[in-house]
Structure formats: C-alpha cells, structure tokens
Protein backbone atom coordinates (compact mmCIF):
# COMPACT_ATOMS: atom_id res chain seq x y z
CA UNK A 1 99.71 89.15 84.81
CA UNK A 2 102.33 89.05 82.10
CA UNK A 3 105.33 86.84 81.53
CA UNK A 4 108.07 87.96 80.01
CA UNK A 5 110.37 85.55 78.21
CA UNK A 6 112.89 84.22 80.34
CA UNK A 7 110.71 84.01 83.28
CA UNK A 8 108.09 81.90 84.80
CA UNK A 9 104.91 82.06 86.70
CA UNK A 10 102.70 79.59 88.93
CA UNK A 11 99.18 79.80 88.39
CA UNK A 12 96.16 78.30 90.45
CA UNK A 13 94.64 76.52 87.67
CA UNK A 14 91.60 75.46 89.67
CA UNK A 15 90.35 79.67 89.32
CA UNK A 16 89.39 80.89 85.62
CA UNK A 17 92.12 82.83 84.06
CA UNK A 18 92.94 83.79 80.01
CA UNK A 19 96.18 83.14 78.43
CA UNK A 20 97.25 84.64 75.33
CA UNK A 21 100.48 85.52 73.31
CA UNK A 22 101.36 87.68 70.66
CA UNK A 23 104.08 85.53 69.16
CA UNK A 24 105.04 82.16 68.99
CA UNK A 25 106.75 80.53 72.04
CA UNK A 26 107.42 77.63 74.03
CA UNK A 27 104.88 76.70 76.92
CA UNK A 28 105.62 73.92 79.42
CA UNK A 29 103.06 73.07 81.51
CA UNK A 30 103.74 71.52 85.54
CA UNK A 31 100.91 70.96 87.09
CA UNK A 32 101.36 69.93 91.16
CA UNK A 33 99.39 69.77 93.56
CA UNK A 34 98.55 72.20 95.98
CA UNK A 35 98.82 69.85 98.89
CA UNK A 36 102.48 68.95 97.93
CA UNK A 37 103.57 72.90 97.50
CA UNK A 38 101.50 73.63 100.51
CA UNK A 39 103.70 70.44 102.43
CA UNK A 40 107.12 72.12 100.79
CA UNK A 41 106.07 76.26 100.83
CA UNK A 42 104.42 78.43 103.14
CA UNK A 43 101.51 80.82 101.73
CA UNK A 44 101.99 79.39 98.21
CA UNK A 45 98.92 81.86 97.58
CA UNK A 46 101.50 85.01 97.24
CA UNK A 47 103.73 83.06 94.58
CA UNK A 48 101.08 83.03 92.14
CA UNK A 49 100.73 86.66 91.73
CA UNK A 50 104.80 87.10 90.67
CA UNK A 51 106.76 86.42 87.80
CA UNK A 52 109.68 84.83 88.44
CA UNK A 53 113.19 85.69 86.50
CA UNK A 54 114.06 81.80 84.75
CA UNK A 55 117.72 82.88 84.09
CA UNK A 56 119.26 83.67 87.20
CA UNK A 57 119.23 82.65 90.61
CA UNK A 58 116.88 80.18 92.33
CA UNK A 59 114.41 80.63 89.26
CA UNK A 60 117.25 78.98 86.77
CA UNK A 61 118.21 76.50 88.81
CA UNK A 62 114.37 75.53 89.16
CA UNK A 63 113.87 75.42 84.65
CA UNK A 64 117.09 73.81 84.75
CA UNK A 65 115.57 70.82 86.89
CA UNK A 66 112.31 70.99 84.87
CA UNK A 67 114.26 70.60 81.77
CA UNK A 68 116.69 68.22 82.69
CA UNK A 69 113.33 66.19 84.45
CA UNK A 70 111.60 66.53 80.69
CA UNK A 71 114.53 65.09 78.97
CA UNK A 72 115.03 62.38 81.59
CA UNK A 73 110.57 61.51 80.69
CA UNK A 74 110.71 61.52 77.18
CA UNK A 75 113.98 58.83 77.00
C-alpha cells in the first residue's frame, strides 16, 4: 500500500508489514485499539486497505483533530 502525501492510512499493527520512504517526511503515529474502533466503526477490517485523502472532507477534519489533540499533549 502506498501513501501519498496529504493522505493517511490505518494499519493493523498487530500483522507484519514494511514501511519505507524515499524522502524525508513527517510520520505521526495513533495507535487505538481495535476494541474502541470496533465499538465506534463497523468492519474496521476494510479501512485498513485504503488511503484516505487528509485535505478534504471527513479525512481533514480527522488530521485537523489529531493535530489540534498533539498540540493540546505537548502544552
């Protein structure tokens, strides 16, 4: 799977996977867990095969609640 800039993905970190990137970039990290998606989203399975567009939409509103959350921790 590849991420583009200016999107996002959602991985199942509990299943081996590589990451790797060609050119320097920011990486946040949000780990949750599955029971609290699974509580919140149905078949959360599907959503970790997409990558999802971070500057529009539902996907920007979502990094812009991240962010804002990150600035809020590190205060």
């Amino acid at each position: 799977m590849r991420c583009r800039p200016g999107a996002f993905l959602m991985e199942r970190s509990h299943l081996p996977y590589e990451f790797s990137y060609a050119e320097p970039n920011s990486l946040w990290v949000l780990k949750v867990p599955s029971a609290v998606l699974r509580a919140r989203i149905s078949r959360i399975e599907g959503l970790a095969s997409l990558s999802l567009d971070a500057t529009r939409g539902v996907g920007a509103l979502f990094v812009d609640m991240i962010r804002h959350t990150a600035h809020r921790l590190t205060k």
